[in-house]
Protein backbone atom coordinates (compact mmCIF):
# COMPACT_ATOMS: atom_id res chain seq x y z
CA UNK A 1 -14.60 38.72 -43.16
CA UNK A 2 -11.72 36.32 -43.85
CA UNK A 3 -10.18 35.60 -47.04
CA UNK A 4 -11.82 32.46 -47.82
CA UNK A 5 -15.46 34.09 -47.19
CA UNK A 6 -14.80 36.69 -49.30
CA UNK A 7 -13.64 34.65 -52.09
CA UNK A 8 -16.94 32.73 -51.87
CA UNK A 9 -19.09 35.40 -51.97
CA UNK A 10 -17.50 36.37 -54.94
CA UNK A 11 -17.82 33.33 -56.60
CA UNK A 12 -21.44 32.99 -55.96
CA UNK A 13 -22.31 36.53 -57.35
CA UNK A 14 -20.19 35.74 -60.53
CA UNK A 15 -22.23 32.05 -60.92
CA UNK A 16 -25.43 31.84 -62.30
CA UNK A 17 -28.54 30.65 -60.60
CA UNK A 18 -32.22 32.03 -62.45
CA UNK A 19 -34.88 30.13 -60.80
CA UNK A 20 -35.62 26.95 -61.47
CA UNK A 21 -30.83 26.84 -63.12
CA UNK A 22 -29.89 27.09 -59.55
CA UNK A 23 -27.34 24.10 -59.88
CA UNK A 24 -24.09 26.11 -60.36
CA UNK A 25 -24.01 27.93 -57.69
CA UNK A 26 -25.74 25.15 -55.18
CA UNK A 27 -22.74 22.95 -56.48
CA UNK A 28 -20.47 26.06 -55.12
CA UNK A 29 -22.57 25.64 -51.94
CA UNK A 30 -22.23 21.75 -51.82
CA UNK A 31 -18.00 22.20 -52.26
CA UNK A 32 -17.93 25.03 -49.21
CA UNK A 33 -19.86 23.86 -46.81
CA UNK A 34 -18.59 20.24 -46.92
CA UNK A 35 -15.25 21.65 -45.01
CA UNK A 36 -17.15 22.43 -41.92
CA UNK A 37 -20.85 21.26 -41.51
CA UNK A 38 -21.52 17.53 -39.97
CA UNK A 39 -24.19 16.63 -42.81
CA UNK A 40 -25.09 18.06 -46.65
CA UNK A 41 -27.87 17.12 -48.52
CA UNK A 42 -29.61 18.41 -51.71
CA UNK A 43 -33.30 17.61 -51.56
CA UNK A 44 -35.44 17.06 -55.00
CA UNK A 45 -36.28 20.24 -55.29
CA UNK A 46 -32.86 21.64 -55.75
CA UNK A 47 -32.22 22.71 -51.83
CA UNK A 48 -29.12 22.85 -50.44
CA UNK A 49 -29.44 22.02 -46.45
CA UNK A 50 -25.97 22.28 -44.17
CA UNK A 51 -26.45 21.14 -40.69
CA UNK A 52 -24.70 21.16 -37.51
CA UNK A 53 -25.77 19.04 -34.87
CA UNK A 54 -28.60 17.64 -36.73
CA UNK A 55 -29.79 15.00 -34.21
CA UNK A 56 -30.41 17.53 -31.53
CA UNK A 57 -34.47 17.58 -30.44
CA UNK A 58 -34.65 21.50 -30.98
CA UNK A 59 -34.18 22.38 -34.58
CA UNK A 60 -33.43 25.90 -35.80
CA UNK A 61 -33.17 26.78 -39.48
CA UNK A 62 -31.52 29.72 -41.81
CA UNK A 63 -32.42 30.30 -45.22
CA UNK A 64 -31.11 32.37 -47.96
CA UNK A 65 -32.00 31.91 -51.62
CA UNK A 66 -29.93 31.14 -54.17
CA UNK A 67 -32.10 32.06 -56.98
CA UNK A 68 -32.14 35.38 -58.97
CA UNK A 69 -33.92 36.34 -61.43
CA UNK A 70 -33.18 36.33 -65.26
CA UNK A 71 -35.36 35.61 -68.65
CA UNK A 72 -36.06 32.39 -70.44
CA UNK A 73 -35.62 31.91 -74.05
CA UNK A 74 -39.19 31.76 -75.24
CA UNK A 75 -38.59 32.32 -79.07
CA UNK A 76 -36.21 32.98 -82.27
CA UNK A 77 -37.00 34.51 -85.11
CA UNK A 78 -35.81 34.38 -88.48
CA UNK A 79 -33.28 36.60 -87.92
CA UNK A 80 -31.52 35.14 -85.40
CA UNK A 81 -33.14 37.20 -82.80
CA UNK A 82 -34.32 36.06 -79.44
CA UNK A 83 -37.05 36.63 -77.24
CA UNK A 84 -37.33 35.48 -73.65
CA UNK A 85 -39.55 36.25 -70.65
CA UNK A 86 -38.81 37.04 -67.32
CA UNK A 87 -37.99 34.71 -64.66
CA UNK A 88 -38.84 36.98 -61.18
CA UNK A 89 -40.07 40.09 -61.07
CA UNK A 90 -38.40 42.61 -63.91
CA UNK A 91 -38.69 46.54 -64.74
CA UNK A 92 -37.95 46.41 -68.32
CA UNK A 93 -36.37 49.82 -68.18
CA UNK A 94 -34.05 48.18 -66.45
CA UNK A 95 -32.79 45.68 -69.09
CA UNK A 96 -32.53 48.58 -72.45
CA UNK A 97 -28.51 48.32 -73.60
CA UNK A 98 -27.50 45.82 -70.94
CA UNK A 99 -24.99 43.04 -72.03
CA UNK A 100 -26.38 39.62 -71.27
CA UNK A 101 -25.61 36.28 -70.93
CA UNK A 102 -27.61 33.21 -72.31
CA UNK A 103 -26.55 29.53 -70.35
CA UNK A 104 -26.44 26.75 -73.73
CA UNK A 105 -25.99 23.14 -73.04
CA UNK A 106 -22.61 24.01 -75.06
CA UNK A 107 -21.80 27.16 -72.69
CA UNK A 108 -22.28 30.35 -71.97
CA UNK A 109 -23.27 32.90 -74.82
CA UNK A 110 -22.91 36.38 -74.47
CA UNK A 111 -25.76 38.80 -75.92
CA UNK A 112 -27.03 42.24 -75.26
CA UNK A 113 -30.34 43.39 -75.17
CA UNK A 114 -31.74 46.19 -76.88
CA UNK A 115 -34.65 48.48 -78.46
CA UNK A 116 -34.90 50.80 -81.40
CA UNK A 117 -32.62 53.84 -81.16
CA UNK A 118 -34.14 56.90 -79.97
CA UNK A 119 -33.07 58.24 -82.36
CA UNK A 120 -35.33 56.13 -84.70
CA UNK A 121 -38.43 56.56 -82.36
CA UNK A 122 -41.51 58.68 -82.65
CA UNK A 123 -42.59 61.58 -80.41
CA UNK A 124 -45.28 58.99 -79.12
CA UNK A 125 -43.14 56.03 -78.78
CA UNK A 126 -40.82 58.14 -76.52
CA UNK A 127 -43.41 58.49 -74.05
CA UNK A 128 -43.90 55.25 -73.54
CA UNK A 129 -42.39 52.94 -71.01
CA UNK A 130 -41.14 49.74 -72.81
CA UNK A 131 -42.75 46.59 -72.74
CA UNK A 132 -40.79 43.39 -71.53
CA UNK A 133 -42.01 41.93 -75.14
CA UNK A 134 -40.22 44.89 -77.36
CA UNK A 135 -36.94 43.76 -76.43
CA UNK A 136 -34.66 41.57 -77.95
CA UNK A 137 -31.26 39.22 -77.31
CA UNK A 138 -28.87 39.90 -79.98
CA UNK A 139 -26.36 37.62 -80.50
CA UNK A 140 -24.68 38.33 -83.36
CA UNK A 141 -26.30 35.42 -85.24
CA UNK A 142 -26.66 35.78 -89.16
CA UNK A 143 -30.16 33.89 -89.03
CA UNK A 144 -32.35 31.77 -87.27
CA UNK A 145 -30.33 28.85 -88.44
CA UNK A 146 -27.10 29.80 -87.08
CA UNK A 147 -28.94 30.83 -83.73
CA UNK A 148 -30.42 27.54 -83.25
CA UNK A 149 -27.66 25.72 -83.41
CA UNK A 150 -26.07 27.79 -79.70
CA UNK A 151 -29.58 28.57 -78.15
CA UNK A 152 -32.81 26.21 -77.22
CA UNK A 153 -36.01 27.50 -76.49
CA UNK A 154 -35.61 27.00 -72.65
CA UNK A 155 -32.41 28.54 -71.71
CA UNK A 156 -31.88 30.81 -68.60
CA UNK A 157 -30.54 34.26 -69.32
CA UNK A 158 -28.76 36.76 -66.59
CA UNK A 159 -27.19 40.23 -66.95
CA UNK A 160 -23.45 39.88 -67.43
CA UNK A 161 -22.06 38.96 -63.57
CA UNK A 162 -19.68 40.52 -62.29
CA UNK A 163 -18.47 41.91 -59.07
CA UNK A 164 -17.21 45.54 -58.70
CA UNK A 165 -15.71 47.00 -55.20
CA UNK A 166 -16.42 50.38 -54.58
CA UNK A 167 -15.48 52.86 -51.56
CA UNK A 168 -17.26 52.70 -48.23
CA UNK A 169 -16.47 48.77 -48.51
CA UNK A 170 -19.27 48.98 -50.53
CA UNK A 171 -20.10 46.32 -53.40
CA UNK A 172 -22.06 46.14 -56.60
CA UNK A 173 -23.16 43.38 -58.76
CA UNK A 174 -26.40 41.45 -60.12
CA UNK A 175 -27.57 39.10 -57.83
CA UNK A 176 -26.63 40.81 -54.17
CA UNK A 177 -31.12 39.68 -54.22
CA UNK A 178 -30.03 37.48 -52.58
CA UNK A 179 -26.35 36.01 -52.73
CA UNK A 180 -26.00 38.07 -50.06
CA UNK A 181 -28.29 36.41 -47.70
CA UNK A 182 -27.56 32.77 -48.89
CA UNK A 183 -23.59 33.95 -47.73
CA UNK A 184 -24.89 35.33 -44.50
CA UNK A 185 -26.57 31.79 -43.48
CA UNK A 186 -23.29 29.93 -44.76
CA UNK A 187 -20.96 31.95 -42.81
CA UNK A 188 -23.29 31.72 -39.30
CA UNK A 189 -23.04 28.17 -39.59
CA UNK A 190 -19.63 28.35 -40.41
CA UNK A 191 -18.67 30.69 -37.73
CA UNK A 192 -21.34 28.67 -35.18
CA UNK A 193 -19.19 25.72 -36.19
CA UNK A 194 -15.83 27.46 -35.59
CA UNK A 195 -17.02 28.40 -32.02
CA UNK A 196 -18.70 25.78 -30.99
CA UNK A 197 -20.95 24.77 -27.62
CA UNK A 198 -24.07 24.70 -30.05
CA UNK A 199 -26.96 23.21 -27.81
CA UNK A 200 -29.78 22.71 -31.01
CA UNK A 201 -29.68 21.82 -34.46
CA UNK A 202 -29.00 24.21 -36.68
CA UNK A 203 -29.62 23.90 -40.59
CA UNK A 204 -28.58 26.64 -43.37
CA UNK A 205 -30.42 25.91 -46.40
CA UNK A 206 -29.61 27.40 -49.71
CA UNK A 207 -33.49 28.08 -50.90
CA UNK A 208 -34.40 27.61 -54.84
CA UNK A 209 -37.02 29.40 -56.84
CA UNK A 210 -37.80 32.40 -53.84
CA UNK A 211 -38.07 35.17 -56.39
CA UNK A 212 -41.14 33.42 -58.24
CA UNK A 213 -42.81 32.06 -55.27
CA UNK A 214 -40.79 31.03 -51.91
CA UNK A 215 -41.16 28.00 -53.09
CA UNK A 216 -38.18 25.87 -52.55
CA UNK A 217 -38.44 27.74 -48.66
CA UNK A 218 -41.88 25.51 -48.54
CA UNK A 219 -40.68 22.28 -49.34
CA UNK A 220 -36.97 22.51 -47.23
CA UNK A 221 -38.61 23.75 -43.96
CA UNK A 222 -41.34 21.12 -44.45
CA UNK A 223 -38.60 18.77 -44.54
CA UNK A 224 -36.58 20.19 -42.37
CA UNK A 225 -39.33 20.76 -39.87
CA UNK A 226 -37.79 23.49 -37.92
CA UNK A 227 -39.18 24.98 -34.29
CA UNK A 228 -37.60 28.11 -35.54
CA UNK A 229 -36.84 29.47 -38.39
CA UNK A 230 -34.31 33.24 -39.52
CA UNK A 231 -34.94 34.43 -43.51
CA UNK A 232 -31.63 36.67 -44.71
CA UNK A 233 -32.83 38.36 -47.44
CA UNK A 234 -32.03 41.65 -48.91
CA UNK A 235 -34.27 45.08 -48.20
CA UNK A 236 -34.38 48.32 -49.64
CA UNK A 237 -32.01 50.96 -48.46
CA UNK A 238 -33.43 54.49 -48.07
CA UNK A 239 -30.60 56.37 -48.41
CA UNK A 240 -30.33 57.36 -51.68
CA UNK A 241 -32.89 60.05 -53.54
CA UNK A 242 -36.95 59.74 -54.88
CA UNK A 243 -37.76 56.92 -51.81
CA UNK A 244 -39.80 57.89 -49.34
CA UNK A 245 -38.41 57.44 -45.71
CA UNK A 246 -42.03 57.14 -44.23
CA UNK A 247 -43.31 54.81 -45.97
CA UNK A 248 -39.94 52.32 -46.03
CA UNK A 249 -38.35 53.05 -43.14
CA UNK A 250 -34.66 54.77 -42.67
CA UNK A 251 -32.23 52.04 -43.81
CA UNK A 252 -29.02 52.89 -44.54
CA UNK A 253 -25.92 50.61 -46.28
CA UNK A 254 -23.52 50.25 -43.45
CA UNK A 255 -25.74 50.93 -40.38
CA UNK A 256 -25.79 47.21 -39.64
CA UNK A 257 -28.30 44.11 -40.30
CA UNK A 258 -32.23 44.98 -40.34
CA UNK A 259 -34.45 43.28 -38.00
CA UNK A 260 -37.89 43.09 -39.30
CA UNK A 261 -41.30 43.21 -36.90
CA UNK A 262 -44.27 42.82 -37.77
CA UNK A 263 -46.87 39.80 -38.12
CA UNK A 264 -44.58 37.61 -40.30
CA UNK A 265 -42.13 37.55 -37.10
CA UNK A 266 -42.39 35.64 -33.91
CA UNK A 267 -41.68 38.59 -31.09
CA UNK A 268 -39.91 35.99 -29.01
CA UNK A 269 -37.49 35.59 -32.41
CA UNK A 270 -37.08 39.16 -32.43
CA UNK A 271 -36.72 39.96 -28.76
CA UNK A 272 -33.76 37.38 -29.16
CA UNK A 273 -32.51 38.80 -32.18
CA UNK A 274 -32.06 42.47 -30.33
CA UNK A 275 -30.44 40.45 -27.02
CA UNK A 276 -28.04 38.82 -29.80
CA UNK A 277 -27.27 41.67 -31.42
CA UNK A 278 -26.30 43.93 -27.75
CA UNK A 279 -24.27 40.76 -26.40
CA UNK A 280 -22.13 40.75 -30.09
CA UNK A 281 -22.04 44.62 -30.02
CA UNK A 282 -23.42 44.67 -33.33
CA UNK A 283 -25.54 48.18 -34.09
CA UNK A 284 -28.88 46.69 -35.93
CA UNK A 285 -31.52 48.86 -38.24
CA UNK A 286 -34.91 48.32 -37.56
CA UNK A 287 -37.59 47.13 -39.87
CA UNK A 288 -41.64 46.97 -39.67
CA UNK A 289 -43.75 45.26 -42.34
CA UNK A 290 -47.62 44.86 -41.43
CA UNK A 291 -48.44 41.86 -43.38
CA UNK A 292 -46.47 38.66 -44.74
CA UNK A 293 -43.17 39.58 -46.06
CA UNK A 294 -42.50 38.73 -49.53
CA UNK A 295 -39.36 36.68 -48.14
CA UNK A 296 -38.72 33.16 -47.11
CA UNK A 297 -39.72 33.97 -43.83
CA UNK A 298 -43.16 33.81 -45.15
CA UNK A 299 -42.91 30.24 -46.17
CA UNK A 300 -41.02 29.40 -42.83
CA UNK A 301 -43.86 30.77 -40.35
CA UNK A 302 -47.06 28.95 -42.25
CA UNK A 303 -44.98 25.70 -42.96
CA UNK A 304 -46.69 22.53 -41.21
CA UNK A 305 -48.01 23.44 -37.60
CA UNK A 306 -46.03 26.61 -37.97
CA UNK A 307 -42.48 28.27 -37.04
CA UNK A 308 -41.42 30.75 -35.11
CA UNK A 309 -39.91 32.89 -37.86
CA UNK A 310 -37.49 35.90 -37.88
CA UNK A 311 -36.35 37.89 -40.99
CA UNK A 312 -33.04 39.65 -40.59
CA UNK A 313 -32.38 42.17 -43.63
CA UNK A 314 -29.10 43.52 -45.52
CA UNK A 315 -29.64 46.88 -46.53
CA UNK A 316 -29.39 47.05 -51.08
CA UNK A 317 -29.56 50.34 -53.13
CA UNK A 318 -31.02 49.26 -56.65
CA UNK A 319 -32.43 46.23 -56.13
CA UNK A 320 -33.44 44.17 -59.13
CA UNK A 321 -30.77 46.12 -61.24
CA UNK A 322 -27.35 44.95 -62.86
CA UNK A 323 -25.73 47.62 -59.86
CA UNK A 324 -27.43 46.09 -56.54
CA UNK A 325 -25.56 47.77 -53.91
CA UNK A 326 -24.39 46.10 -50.65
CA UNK A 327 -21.91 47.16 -47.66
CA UNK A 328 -19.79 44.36 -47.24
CA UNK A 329 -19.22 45.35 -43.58
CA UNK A 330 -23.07 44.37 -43.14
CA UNK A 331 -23.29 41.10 -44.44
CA UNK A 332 -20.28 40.32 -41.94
CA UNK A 333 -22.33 42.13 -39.16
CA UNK A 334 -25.85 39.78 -40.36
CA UNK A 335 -23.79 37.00 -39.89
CA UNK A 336 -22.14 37.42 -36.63
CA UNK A 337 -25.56 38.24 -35.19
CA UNK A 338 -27.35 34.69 -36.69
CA UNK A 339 -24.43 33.27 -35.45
CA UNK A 340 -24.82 34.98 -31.64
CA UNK A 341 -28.71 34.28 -31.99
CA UNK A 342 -28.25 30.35 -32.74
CA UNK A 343 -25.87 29.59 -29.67
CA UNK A 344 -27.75 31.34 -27.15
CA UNK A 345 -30.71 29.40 -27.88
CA UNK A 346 -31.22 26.77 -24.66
CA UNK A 347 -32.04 23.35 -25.58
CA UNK A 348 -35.41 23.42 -24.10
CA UNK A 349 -36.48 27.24 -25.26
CA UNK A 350 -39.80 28.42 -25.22
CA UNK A 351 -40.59 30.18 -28.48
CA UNK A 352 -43.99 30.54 -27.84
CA UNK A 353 -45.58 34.37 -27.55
CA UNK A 354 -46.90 35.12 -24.37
């Protein structure tokens, strides 16, 4: 991973994007891609789609989404407090003493997020798990008044960003669901673009709104109108305590990119996926899921006549947390092998399964 790629993945984790406030970091996209893709477009929806060789017949397509998710300002009291529900799917636990942000039209405001003190709670409220609804952003307001005049019913709200390196060339930070695969299909095209001899079109599209719906996949492949079609999303690495190995598989940060199998994936995308990965030398983890993924991929293989879809993971520790875990040395490894994958696809290939 070069200094430049680094930088913007950085960037991207640090930027907002809650589903549905994706512009910040898609204008990030927009600024980086410009330097080496032939075409950029945003579509209405809020997609960002980067192509190379757009005019060729056979049309290949990468998404990542750029979307995470946060809360919406849904109320303010009296007080000056704020309420908000969630934007994506939340474990409230998760949110008790964390330091937020709110996104004004004026700015950013910071806020945390808090519940009563235990030390204020009853022997009955202790056993129970908190309710999305019992918490509130605190921004230091003296009253609803003063409140109103930073915050609108409306506004997106994320955990304080913020990226923090850690040994292993391991990474933490909000978001890595998925920054990390929205990177990994940048940086294929990029590297695609830097090696060139690409015999199809190839589009990386910076998906909105995935984490409430894969639905800014839906309306970019229709567009798009790919024959095939690679999610990069993020998956849940098993090697840390309380999951169960059987049931998840054994993924591991730093064993390499996970290929998924299973009926979401076209077995022609995958047998070309594992020939990718041998030719690049890249060791790949193996994943199985036995009914449509919860991914982009999902969107990709039922969109118009259908596409043959893949799904190519990165292994995260904590996902949906303010301390998703990543290995940087996969990402680079997911990208090298969509990058190996796209140019050995023939201009006439068959993706059909026998």
């Amino acid at each position: 991973m070069d200094r430049s790629a680094k930088k913007f993945f950085k960037e991207i984790l640090e930027t907002p994007s809650p589903s549905g406030y994706e512009q910040p970091v898609q204008q990030l996209v927009r600024e980086y891609v410009a330097e080496f893709a032939d075409n950029v477009r945003t579509d209405l929806h809020g997609n960002v789609i980067a192509a190379l060789n757009p005019d060729a017949p056979l049309r290949v397509m990468f998404a990542g989404h750029a979307d995470q998710i946060g809360l919406i300002v849904t109320h303010i009291n009296e007080n000056g407090y704020i309420y908000s529900n969630p934007i994506g799917g939340w474990d409230p636990q998760q949110l008790i003493g964390q330091r937020m942000t709110i996104y004004t039209s004026s700015g950013p405001v910071p806020a945390v997020i808090a519940r009563k003190p235990i030390h204020l709670l009853d022997q009955e409220e202790r056993k129970q798990v908190v309710k999305q609804k019992e918490l509130w952003l605190d921004i230091g307001a003296k009253d609803r008044d003063e409140a109103v005049k930073v915050v609108e019913i409306g506004d997106p709200v994320t955990l304080q960003l913020g990226y923090q390196e850690m040994r292993n060339k391991f990474g933490n930070a909000p978001g890595m669901d998925d920054k990390t695969g929205l990177w990994v299909c940048l940086e294929a095209l990029r590297r695609v673009s830097k090696r060139g001899k690409l015999k199809v079109a190839l589009f990386a599209v910076a998906t909105v709104q995935e984490e409430i719906g894969l639905r800014g996949a839906m309306t970019s492949a229709y567009g798009v109108n790919p024959h095939i079609g690679v999610a990069v999303d993020v998956t849940h690495a098993t090697d840390c305590p309380t999951i169960d190995k059987t049931q998840e598989g054994d993924i591991k940060l730093g064993g390499g990119p996970v290929i998924y199998r299973g009926p979401n994936m076209n077995p022609v995308v995958v047998e070309r996926l594992r020939v990718a990965a041998k030719e690049a030398k890249i060791t790949c983890q193996w994943g199985a899921s036995g009914r449509g993924t919860g991914t982009d991929a999902n969107a990709l293989q039922l969109c118009r006549a259908g596409v043959a879809a893949g799904l190519v993971s990165v292994p995260n520790r904590y996902m949906h947390s303010a301390v998703e875990m990543i290995s940087l040395d996969d990402i680079d490894q997911c990208a090298d092998l969509l990058a190996e994958f796209a140019l050995g696809i023939e201009e006439d290939a068959d993706f059909t399964p026998n």
